[in-house]
C-alpha atoms as a PDB file:
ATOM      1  CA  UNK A   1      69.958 114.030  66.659  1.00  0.00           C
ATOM      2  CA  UNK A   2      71.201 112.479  64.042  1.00  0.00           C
ATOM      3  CA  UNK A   3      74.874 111.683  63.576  1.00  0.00           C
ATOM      4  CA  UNK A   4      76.418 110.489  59.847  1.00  0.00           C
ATOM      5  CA  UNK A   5      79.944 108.846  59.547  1.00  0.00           C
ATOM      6  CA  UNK A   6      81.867 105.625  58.696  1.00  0.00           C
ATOM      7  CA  UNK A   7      79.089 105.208  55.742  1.00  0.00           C
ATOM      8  CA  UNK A   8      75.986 104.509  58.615  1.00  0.00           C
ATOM      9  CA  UNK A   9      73.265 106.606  60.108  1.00  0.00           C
ATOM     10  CA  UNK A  10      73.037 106.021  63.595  1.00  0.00           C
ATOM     11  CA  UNK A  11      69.526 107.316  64.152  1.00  0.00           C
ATOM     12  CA  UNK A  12      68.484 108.540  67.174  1.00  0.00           C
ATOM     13  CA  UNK A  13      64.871 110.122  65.963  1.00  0.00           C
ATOM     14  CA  UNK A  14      63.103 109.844  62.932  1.00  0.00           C
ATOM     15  CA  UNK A  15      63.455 111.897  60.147  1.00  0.00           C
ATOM     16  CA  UNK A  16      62.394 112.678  56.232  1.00  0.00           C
ATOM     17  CA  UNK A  17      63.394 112.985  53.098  1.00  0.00           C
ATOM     18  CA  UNK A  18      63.106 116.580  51.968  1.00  0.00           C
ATOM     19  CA  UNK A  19      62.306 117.757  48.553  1.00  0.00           C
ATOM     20  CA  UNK A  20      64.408 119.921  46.175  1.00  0.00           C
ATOM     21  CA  UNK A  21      63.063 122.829  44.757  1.00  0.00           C
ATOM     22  CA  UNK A  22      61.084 121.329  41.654  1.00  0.00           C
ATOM     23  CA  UNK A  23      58.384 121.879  38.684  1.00  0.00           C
ATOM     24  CA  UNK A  24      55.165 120.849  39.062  1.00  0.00           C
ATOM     25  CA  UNK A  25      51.773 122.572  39.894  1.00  0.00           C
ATOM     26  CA  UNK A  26      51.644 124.467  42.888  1.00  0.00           C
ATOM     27  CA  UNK A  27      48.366 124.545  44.893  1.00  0.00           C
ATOM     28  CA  UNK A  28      47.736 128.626  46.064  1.00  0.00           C
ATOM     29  CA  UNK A  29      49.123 128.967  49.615  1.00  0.00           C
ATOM     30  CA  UNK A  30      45.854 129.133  52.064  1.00  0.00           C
ATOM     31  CA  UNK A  31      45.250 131.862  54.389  1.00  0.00           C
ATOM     32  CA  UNK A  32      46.302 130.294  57.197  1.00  0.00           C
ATOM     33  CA  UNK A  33      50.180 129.178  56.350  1.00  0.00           C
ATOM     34  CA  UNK A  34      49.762 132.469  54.362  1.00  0.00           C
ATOM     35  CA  UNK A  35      49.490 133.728  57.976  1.00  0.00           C
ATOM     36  CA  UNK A  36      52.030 131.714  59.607  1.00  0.00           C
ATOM     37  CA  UNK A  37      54.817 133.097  56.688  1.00  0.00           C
ATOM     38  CA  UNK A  38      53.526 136.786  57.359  1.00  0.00           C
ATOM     39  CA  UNK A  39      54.160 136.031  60.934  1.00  0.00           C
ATOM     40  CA  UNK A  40      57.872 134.627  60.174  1.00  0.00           C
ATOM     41  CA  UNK A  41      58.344 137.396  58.159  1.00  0.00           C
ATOM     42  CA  UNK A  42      56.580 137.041  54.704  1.00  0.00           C
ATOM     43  CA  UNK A  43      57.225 134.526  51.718  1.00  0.00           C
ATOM     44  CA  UNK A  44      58.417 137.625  49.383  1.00  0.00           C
ATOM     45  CA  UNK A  45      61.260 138.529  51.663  1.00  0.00           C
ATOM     46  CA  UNK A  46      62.460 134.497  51.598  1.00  0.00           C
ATOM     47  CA  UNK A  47      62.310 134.983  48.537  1.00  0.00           C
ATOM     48  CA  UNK A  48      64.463 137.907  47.914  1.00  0.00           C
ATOM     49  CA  UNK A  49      66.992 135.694  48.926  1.00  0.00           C
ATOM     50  CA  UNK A  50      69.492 133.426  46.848  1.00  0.00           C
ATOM     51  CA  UNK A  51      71.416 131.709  49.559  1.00  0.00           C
ATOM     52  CA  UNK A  52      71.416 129.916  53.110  1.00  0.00           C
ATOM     53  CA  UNK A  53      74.338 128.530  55.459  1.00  0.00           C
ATOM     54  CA  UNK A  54      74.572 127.600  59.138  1.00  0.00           C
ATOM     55  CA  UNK A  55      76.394 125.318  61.394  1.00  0.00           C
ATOM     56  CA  UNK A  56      75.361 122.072  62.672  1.00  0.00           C
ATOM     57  CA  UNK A  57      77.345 119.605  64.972  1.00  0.00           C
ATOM     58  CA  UNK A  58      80.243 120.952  63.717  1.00  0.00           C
ATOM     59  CA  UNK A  59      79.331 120.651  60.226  1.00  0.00           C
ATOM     60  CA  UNK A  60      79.422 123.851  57.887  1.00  0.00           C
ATOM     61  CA  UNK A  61      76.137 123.275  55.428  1.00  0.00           C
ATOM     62  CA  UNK A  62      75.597 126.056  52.576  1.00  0.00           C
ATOM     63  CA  UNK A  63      72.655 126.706  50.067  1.00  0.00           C
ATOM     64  CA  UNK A  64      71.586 127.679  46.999  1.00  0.00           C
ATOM     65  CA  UNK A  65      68.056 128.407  47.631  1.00  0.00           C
ATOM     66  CA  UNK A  66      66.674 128.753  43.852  1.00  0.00           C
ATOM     67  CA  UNK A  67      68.361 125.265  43.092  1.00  0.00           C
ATOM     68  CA  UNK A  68      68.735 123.682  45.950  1.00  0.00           C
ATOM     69  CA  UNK A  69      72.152 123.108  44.903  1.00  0.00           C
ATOM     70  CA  UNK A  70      73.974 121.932  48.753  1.00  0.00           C
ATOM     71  CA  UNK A  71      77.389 121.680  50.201  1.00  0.00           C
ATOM     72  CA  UNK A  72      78.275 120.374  53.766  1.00  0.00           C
ATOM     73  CA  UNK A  73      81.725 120.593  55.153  1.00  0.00           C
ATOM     74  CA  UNK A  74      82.032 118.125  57.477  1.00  0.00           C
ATOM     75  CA  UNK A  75      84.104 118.156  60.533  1.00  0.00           C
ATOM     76  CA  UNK A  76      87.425 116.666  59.979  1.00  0.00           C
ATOM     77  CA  UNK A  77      87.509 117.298  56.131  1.00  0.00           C
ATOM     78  CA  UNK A  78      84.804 115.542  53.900  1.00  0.00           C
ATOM     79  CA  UNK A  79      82.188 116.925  51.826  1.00  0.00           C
ATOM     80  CA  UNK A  80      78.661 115.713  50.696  1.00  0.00           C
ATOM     81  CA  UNK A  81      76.969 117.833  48.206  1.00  0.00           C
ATOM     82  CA  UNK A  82      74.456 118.209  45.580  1.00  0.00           C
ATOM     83  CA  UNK A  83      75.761 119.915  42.219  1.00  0.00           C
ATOM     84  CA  UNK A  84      72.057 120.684  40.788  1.00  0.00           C
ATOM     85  CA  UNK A  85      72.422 116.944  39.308  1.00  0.00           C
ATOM     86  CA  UNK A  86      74.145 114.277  41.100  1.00  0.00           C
ATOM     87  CA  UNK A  87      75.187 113.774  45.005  1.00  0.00           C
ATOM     88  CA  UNK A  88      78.633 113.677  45.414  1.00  0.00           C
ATOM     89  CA  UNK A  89      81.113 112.893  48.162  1.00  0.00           C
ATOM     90  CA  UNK A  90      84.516 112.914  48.859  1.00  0.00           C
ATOM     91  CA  UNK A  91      85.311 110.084  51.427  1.00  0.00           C
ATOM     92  CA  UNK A  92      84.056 106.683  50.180  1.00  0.00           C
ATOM     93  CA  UNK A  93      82.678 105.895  53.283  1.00  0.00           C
ATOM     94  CA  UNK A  94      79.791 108.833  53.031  1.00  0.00           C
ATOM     95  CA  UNK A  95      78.652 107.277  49.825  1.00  0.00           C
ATOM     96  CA  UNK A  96      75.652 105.189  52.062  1.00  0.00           C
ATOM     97  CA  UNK A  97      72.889 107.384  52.565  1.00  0.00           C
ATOM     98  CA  UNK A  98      74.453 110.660  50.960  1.00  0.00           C
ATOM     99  CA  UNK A  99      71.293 111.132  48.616  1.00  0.00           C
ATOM    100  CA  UNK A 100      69.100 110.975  52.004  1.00  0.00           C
ATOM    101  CA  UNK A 101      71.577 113.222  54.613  1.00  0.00           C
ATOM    102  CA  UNK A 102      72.613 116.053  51.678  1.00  0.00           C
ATOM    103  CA  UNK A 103      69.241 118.383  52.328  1.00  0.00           C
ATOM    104  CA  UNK A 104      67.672 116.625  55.171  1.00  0.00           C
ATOM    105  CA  UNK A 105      68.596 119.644  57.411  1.00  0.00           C
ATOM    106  CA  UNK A 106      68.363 121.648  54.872  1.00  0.00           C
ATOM    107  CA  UNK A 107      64.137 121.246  54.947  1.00  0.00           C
ATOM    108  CA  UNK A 108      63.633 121.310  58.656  1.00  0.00           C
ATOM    109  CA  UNK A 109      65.968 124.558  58.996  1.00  0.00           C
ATOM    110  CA  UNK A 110      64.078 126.540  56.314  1.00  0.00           C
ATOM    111  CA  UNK A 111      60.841 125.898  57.516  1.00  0.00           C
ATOM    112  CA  UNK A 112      58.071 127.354  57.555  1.00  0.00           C
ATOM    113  CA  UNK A 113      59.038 128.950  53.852  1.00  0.00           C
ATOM    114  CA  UNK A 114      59.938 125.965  52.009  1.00  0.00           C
ATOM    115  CA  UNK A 115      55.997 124.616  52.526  1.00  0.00           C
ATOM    116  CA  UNK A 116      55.523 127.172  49.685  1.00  0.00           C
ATOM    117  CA  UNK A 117      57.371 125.032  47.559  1.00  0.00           C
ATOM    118  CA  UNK A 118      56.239 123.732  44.091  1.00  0.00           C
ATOM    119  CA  UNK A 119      54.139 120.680  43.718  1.00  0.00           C
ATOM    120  CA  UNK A 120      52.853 121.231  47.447  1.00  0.00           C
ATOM    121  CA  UNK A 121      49.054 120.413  48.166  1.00  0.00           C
ATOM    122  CA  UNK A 122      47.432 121.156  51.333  1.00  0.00           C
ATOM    123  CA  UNK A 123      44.645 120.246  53.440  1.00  0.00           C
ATOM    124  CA  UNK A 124      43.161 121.705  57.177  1.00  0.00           C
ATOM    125  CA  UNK A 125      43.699 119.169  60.087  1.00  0.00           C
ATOM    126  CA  UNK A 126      41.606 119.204  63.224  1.00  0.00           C
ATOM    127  CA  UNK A 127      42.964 120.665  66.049  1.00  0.00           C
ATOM    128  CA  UNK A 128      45.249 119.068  68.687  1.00  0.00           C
ATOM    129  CA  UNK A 129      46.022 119.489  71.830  1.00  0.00           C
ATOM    130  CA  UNK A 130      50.064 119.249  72.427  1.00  0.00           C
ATOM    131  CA  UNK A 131      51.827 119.422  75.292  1.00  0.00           C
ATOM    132  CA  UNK A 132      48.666 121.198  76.813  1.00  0.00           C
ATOM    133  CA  UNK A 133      47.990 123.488  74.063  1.00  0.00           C
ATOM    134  CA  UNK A 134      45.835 123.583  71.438  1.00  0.00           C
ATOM    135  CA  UNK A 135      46.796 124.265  68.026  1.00  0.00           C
ATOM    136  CA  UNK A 136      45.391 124.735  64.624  1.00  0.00           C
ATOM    137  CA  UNK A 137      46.877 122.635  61.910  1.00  0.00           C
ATOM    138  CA  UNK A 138      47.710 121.901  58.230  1.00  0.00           C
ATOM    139  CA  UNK A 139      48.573 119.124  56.147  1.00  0.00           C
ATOM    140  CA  UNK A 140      51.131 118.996  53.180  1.00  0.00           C
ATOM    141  CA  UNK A 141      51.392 116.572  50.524  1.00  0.00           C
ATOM    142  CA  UNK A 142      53.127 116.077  47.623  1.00  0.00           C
ATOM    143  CA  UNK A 143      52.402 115.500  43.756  1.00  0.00           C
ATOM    144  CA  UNK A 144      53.897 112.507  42.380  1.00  0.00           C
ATOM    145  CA  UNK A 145      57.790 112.759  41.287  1.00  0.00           C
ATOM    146  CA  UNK A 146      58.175 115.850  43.419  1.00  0.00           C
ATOM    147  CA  UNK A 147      61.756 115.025  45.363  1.00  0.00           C
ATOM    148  CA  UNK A 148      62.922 111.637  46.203  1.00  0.00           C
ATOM    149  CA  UNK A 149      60.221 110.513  48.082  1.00  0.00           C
ATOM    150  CA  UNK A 150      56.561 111.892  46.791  1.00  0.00           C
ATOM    151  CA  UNK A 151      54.313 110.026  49.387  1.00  0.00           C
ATOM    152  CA  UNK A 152      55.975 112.143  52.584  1.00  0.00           C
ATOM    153  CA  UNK A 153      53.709 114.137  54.100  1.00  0.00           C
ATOM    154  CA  UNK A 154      53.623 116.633  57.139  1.00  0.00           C
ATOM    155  CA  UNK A 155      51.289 118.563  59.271  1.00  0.00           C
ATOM    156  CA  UNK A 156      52.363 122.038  60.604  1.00  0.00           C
ATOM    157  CA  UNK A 157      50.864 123.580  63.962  1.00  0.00           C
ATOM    158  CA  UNK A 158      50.861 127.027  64.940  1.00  0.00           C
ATOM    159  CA  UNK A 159      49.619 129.096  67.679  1.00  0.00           C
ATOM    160  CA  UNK A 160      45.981 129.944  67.071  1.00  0.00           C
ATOM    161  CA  UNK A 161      46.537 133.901  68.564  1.00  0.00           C
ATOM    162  CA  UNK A 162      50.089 134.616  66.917  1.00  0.00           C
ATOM    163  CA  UNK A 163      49.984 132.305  63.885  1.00  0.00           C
ATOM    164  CA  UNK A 164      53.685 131.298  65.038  1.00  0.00           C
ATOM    165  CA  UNK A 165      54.427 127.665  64.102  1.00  0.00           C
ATOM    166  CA  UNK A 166      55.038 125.578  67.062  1.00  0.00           C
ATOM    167  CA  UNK A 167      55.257 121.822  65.928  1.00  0.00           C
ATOM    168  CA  UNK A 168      55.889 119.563  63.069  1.00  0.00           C
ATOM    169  CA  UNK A 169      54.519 116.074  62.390  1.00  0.00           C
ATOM    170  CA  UNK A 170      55.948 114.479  59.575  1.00  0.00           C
ATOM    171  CA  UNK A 171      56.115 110.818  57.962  1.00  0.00           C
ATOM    172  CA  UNK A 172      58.904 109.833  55.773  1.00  0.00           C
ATOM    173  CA  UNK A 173      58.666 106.944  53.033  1.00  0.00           C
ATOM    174  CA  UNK A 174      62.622 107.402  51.729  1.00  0.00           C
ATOM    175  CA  UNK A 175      63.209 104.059  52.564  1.00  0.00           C
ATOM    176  CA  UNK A 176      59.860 102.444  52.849  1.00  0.00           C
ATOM    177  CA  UNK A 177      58.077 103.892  49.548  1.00  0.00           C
ATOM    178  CA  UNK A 178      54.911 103.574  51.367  1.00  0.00           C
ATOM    179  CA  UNK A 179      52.868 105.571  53.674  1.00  0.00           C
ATOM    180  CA  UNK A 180      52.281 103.754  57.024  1.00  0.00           C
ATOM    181  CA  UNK A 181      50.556 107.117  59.143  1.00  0.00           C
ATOM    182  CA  UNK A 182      53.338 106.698  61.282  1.00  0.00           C
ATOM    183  CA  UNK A 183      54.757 110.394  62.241  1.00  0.00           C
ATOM    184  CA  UNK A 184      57.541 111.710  64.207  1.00  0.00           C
ATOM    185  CA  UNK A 185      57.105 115.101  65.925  1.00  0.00           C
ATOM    186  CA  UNK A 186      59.174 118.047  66.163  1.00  0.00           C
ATOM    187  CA  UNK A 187      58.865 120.934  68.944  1.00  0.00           C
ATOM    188  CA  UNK A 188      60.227 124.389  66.976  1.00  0.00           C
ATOM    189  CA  UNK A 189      61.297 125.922  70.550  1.00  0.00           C
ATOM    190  CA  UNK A 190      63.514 129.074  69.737  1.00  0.00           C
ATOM    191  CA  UNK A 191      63.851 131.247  66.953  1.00  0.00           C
ATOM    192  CA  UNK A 192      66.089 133.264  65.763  1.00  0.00           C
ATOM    193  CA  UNK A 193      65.556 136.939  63.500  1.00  0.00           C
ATOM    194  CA  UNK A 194      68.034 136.689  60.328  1.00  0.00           C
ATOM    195  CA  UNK A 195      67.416 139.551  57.649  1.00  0.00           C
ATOM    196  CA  UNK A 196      63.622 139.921  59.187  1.00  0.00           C
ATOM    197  CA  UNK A 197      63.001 136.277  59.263  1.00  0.00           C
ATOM    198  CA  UNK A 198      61.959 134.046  62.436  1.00  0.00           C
ATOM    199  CA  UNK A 199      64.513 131.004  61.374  1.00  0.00           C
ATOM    200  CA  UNK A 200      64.749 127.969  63.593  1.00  0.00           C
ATOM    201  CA  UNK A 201      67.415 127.816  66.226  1.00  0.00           C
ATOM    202  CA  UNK A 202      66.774 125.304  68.540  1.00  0.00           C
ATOM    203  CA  UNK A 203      64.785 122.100  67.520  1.00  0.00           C
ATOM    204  CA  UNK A 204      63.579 118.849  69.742  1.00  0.00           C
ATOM    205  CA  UNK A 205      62.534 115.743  68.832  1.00  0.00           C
ATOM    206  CA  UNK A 206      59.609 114.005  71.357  1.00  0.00           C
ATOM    207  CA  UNK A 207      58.504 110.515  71.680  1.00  0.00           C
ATOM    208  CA  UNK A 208      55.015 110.253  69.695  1.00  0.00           C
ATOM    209  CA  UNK A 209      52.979 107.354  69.931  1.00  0.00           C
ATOM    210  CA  UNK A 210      50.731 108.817  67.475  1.00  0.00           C
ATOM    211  CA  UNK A 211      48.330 110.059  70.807  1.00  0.00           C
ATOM    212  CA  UNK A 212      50.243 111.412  73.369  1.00  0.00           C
ATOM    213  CA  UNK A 213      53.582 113.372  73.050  1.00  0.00           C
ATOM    214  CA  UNK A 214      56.207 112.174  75.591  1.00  0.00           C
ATOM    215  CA  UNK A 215      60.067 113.423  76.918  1.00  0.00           C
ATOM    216  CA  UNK A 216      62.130 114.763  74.103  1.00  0.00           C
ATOM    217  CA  UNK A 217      63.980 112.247  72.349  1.00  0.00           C
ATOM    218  CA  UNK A 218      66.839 114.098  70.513  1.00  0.00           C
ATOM    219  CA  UNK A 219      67.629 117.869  69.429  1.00  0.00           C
ATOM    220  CA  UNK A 220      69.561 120.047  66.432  1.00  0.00           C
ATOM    221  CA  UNK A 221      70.780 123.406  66.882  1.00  0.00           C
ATOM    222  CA  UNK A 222      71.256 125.768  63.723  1.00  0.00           C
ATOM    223  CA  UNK A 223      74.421 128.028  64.665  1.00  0.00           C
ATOM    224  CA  UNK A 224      75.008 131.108  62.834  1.00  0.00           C
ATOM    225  CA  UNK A 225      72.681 131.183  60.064  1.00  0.00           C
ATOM    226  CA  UNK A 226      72.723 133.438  57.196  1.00  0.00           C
ATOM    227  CA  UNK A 227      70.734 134.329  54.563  1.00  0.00           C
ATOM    228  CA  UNK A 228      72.172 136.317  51.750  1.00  0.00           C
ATOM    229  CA  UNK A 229      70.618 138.033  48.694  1.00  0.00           C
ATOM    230  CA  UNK A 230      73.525 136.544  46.496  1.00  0.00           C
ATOM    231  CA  UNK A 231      73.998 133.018  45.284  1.00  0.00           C
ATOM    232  CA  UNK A 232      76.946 130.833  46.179  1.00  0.00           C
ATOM    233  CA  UNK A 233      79.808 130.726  43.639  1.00  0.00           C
ATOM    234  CA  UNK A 234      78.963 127.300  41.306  1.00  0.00           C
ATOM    235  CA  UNK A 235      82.592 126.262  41.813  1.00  0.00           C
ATOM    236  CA  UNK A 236      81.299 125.028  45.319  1.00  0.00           C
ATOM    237  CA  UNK A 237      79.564 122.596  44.316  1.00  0.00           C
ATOM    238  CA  UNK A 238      82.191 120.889  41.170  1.00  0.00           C
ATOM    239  CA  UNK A 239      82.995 117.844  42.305  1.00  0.00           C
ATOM    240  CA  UNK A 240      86.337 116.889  42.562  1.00  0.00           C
ATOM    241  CA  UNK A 241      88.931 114.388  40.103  1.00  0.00           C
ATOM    242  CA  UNK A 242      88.648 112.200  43.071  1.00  0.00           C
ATOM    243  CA  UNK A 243      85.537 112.669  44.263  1.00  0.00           C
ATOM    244  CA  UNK A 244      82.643 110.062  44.215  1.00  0.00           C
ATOM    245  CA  UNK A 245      78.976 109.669  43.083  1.00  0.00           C
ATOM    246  CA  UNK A 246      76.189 108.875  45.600  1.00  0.00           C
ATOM    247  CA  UNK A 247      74.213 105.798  44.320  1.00  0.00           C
END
């Protein structure tokens, strides 16, 4: 898990950069995460709707899913949020690292839906035996100047029989810039059915030496998600007289 305060990360996984909704072309969406989004619950009923929220850690994170515009409450009072153009906080000491925590959660909560994204490419990956299980995978990349950090990638796997994902591999360059093949690895454990949609719940982190998968190293839980066919009210996300622009 990761927790954010007194400006610092302290970083118990690893963990990505996600990608705002953007322009750019779109590679079609192969039959096999076409599959895996049937199975969740199809990519025109995520679509249908305009706006996320959940709990996390005590933290109260809303969505605008069209514009990826974001606002987390945080537990005892500050906010971080994205107004569509800037990151904004409102306690000075959030202002490290806002730009990288404000949709972070965001990404791995929405998944698999938001690998439909714009500017997406994909690719087949052999299959790979996790945990004792094999499982079918596929690779997403980015085009250049799609989110903060282009050169992320990630590799979904899903169960070969019920095209349910399972895992997540995914390498982030936020920091770095460059791609090193160096990927952390996410177990999707439990689900949950919001509006006819298989949304994570439960998440774990495992130890991943890039071979063998090992104890689980950290874990998020996604309490009390929504999903709603009308968009947040704008004034959410107006930052405040005193409030503060992320670098």
């Amino acid at each position: 898990m990761i927790k954010y305060f007194g400006g610092l990360f302290l970083i118990l996984v690893g963990c990505t950069s996600p990608k705002p909704y953007g322009s750019g072309g779109t590679a079609a969406v192969p039959v096999a995460l076409q599959k895996v989004l049937e199975t969740h619950g199809g990519l025109d009923r995520w679509k249908s709707f305009q706006s996320m929220e959940y709990g996390l850690e005590g933290e109260h994170h809303q969505i605008n899913l069209s514009d990826r515009k974001t606002r987390i409450d945080k537990e005892g009072g500050g906010i971080v949020a994205f107004d569509g153009e800037n990151v904004w906080v409102t306690d000075s000491a959030d202002l490290q690292g806002a730009r990288f925590y404000y949709n972070l959660f965001f990404y791995f909560g929405a998944m698999p839906f938001v690998l439909a994204d714009p500017g997406i490419s994909y690719d087949t990956v052999a299959r790979r035996q996790l945990l004792g299980n094999t499982y079918e995978g596929i690779r997403i990349s980015y085009a250049d100047g799609v989110g903060q950090s282009s050169k992320d990638s990630y590799i979904l796997f899903y169960d070969q029989d019920s095209h349910q994902m399972e895992w997540l591999m995914y390498e982030s360059t936020f920091h770095s810039g460059q791609a090193r093949n160096e990927y952390n690895l996410i177990h999707y454990r439990d689900w949950v059915l919001v509006n006819g949609l298989q949304m994570p719940s439960k998440i774990q982190w495992h130890y991943f030496d890039g071979d063998s998968v090992g104890g689980v190293t950290g874990d998020a839980t996604f309490e009390q998600m929504e999903l709603r066919e009308s968009a947040l009210s704008d004034s959410l996300f107006v930052m405040p007289a005193d409030g503060l622009v992320a670098p």
